[in-house]
Protein backbone atom coordinates (compact mmCIF):
# COMPACT_ATOMS: atom_id res chain seq x y z
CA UNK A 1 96.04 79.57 88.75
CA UNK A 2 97.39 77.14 85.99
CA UNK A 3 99.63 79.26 83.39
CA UNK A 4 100.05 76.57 81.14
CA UNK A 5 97.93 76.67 78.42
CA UNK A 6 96.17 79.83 79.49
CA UNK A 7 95.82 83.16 77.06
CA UNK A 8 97.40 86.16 78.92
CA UNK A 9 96.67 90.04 77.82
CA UNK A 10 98.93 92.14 79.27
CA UNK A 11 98.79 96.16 79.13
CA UNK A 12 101.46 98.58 79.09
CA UNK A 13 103.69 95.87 77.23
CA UNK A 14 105.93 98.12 75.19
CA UNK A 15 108.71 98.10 77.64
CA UNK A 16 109.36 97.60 81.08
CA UNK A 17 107.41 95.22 83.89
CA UNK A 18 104.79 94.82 81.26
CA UNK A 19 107.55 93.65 78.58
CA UNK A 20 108.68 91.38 81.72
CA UNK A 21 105.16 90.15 82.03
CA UNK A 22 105.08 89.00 78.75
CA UNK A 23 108.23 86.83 78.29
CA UNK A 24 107.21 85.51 82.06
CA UNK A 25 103.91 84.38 81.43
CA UNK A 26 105.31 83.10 78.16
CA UNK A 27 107.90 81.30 79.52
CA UNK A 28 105.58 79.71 82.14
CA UNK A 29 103.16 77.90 79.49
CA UNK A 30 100.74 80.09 78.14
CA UNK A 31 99.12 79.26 75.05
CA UNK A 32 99.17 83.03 73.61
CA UNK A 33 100.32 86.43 75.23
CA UNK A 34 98.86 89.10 73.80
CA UNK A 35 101.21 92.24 74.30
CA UNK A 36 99.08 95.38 74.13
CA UNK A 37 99.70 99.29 74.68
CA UNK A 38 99.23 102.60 73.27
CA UNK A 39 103.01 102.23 71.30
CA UNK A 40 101.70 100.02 68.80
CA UNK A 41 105.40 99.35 68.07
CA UNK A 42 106.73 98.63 71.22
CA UNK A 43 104.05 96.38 71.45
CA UNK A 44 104.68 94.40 68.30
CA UNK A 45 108.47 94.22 69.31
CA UNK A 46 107.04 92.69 72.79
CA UNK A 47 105.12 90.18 70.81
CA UNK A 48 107.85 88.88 68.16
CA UNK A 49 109.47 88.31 71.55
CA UNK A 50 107.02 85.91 73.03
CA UNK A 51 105.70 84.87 69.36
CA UNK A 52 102.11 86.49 70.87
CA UNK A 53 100.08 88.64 69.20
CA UNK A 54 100.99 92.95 69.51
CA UNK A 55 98.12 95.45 69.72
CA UNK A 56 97.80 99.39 69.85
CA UNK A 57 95.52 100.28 72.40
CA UNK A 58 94.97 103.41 74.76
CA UNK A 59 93.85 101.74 77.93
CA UNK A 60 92.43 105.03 78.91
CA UNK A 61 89.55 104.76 76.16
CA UNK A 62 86.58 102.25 77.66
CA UNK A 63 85.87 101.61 73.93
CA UNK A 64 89.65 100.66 72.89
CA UNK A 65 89.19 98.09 75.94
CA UNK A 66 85.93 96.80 74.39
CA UNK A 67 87.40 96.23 70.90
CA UNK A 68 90.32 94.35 72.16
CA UNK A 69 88.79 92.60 74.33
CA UNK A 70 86.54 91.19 71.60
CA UNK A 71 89.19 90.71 68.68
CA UNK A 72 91.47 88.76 71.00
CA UNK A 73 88.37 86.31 72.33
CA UNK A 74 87.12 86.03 68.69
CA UNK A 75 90.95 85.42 67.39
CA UNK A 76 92.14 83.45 69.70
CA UNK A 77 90.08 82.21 72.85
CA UNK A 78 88.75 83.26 75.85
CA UNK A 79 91.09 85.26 78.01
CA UNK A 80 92.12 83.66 81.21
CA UNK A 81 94.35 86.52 82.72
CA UNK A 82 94.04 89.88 82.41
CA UNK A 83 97.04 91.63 83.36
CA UNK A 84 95.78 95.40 83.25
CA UNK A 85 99.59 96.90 83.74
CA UNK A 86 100.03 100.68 82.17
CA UNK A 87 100.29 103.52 84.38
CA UNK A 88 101.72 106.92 84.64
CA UNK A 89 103.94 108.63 87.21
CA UNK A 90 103.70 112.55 86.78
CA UNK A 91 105.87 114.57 89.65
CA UNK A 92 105.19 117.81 88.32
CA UNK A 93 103.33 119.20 92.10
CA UNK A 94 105.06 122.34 93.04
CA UNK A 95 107.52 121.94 96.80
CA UNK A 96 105.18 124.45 98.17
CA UNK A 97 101.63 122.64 97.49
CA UNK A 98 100.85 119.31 97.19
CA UNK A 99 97.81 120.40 95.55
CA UNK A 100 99.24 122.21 92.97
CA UNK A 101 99.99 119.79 89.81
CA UNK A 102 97.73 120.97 86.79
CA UNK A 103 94.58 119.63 86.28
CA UNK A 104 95.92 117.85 83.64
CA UNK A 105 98.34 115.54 85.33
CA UNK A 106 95.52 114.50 88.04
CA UNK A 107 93.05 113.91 85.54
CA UNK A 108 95.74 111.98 83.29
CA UNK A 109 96.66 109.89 86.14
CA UNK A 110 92.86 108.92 86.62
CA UNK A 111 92.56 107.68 83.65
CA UNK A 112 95.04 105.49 82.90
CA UNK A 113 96.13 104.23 86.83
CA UNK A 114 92.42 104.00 87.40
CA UNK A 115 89.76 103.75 84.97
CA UNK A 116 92.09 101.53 82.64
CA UNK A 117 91.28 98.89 85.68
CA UNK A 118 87.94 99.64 86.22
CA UNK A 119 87.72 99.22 82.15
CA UNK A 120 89.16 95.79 81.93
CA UNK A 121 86.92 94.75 84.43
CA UNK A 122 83.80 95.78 82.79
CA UNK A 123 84.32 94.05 79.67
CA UNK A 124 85.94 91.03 80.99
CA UNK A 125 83.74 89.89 83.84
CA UNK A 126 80.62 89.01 81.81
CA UNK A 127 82.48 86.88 79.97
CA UNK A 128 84.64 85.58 83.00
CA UNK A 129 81.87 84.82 85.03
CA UNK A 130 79.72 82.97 82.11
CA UNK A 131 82.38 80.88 81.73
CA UNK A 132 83.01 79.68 85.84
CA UNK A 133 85.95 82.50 86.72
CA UNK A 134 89.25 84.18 85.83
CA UNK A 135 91.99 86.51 86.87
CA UNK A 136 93.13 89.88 86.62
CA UNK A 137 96.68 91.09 87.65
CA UNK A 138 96.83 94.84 88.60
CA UNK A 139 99.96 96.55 88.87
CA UNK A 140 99.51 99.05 90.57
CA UNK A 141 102.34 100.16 93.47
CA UNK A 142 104.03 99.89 96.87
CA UNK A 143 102.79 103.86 96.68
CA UNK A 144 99.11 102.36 96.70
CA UNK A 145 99.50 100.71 100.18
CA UNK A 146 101.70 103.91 101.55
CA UNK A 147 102.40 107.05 99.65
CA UNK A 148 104.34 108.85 97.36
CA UNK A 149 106.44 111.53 98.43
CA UNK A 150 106.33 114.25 95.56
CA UNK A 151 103.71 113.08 94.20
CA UNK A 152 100.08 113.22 95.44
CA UNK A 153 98.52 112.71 92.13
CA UNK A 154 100.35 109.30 91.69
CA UNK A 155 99.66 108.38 95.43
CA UNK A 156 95.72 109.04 95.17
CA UNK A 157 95.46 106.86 92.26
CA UNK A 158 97.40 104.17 93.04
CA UNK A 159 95.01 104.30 96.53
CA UNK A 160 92.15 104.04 94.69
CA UNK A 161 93.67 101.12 92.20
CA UNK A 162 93.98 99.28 95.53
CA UNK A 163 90.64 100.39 96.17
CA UNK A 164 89.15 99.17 93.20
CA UNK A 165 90.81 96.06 93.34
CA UNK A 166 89.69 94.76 96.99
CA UNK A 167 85.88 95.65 95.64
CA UNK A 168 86.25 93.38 92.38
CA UNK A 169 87.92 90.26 94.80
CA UNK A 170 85.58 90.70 97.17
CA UNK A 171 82.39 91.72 94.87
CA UNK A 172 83.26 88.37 92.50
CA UNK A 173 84.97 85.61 94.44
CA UNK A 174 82.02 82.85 94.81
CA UNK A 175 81.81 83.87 90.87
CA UNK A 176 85.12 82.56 90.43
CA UNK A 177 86.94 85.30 89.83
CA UNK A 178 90.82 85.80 91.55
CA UNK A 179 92.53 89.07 91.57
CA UNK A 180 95.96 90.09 92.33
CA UNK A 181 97.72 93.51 92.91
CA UNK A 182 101.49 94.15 92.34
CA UNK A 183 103.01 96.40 93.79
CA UNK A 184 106.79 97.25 93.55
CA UNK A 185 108.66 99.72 95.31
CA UNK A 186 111.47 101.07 93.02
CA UNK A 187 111.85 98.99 89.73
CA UNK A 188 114.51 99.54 86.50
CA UNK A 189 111.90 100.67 84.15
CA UNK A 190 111.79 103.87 81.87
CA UNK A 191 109.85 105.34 84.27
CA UNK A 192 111.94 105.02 87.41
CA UNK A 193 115.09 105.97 85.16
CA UNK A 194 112.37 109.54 84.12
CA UNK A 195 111.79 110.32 88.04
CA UNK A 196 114.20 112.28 90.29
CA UNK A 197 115.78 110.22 93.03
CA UNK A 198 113.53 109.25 95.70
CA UNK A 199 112.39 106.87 98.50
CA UNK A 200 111.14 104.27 95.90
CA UNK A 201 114.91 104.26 95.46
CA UNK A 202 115.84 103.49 99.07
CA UNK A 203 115.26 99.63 99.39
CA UNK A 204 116.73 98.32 96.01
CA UNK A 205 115.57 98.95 92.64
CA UNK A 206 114.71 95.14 90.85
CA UNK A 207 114.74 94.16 87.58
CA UNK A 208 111.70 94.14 85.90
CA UNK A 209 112.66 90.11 85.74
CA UNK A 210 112.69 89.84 89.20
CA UNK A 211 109.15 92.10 90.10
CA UNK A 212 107.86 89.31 86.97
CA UNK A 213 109.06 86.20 88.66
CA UNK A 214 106.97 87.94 91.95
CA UNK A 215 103.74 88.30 89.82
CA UNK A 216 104.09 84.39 88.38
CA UNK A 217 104.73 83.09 91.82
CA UNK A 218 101.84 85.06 93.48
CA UNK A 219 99.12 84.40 90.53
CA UNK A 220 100.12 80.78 90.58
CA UNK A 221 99.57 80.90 94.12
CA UNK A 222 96.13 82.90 94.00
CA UNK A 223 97.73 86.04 96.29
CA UNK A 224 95.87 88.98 96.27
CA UNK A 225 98.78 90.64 97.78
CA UNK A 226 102.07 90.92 95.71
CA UNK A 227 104.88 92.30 96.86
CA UNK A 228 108.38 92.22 95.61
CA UNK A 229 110.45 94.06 97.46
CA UNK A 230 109.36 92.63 101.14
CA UNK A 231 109.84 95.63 103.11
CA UNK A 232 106.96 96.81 102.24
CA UNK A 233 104.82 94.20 104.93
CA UNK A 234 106.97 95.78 107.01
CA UNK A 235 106.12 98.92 106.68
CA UNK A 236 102.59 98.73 106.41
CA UNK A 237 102.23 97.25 109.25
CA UNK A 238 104.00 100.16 111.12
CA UNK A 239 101.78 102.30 109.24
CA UNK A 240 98.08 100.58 110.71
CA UNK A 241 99.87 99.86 113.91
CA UNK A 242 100.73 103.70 114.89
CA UNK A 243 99.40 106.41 111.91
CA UNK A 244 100.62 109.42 113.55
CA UNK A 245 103.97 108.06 113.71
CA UNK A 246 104.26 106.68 110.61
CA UNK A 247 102.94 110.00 109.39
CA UNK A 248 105.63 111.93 111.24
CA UNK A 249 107.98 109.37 110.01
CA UNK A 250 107.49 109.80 106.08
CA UNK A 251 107.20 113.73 107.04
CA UNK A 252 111.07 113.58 108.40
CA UNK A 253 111.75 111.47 105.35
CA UNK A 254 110.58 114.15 103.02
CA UNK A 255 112.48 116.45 104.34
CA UNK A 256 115.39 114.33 104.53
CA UNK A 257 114.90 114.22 100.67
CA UNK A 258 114.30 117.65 100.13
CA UNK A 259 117.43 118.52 101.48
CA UNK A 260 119.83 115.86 100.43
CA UNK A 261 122.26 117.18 98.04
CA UNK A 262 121.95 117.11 94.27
């Protein structure tokens, strides 16, 4: 895909990979980046940043999608990648049950890791498509393609984001439509710096700079796959070749972190 020129939205923008987004895709060409997320400040400060346009909006809410969607094509032009970015990471599970977060947290993590994808998608592809193709950019996580130790709600989801993206590729390719997924291992992002020490610590944590350059470099080069910290071919292919072992392997892991000192 051709940056230059192009009109980026980009979720989640307040702070962080989506911030990083921004000022990439910016810096790359693109005619306007629209910085969007549910801190309606942090996304104006995002968007004096990149002289783009900042706007509130809870990604969880189909309708907040809709409207957006619609304001920025009517504004500005049609959008040529859609960078749907926010998530949550709640590690609130009880050690004794993985099972055991509240309701609450799962259905949280749903929402926005999920549905916020499966939202952009259903208000952009009608327009995509009538117009020959597009792209959308899904962060979603290294945790999507393994696990997440501590964390089942946050592993499910990002699963199912992987899930959801394969479909969309595969469902809307001779449509024109490209899709790429991002996923990071441990990045320097308010969320990391929120979460206890873990193996998304273990092989570097990046910049948000650095996990941006990946996401230019892979869109430009129409990767579905994205991944910036490399290790993580590596270990997914240990994971399909042998499952039990790699199994056994994060289980000894776990309880290497469990009982690493404070």
């Amino acid at each position: 895909m051709d940056i230059s020129g192009a009109i980026v939205v980009v979720t989640g923008a307040a702070s962080g990979i989506g911030r990083a987004l921004c000022a990439r895709f910016a810096g790359a060409g693109a005619r306007c980046v629209v910085a969007a997320d549910i801190d309606g400040d942090g996304a104006a400060a995002t968007a004096r940043m990149v002289a783009g346009i900042g706007i509130r909006c809870d990604v969880t809410l189909d309708a907040e999608i809709a409207l957006m969607v619609a304001d920025v094509e009517a504004r500005v032009g049609p959008i040529a990648l859609f960078c749907s970015n926010a998530g949550v990471a709640l590690f609130d599970e009880p050690a004794a049950n993985c099972a055991g977060a509240p309701d609450g947290s799962w259905t949280r993590s749903w929402a926005v890791n999920v549905m916020a994808h499966v939202h952009a998608a259903r208000h952009m592809l009608p327009r995509m498509t009538a117009r020959g193709g597009g792209y959308f950019l899904n962060t979603v996580s290294a945790a999507g393609l393994l696990s997440q130790i501590g964390s089942a709600a946050y592993a499910t989801t990002k699963h199912a984001a992987i899930g959801f993206a394969e479909n969309l590729a595969i469902s809307h390719r001779d449509e024109g439509i490209r899709v790429s997924v991002l996923c990071p291992q441990g990045v320097d992002t308010p969320m990391l710096r929120a979460l206890p020490q873990g193996p998304q610590h273990l092989d570097g944590v990046l910049t948000a700079e650095a996990v941006a350059e990946a996401a230019l470099e892979g869109v430009v080069a129409e990767r579905f796959l994205i991944l910036p910290h490399p290790e993580v071919a590596t270990y997914l292919r240990r994971k399909v070749d042998d499952y039990d072992r790699w199994i056994g392997g994060m289980a000894k892991l776990r309880r290497r972190m469990r009982d690493a000192p404070p």
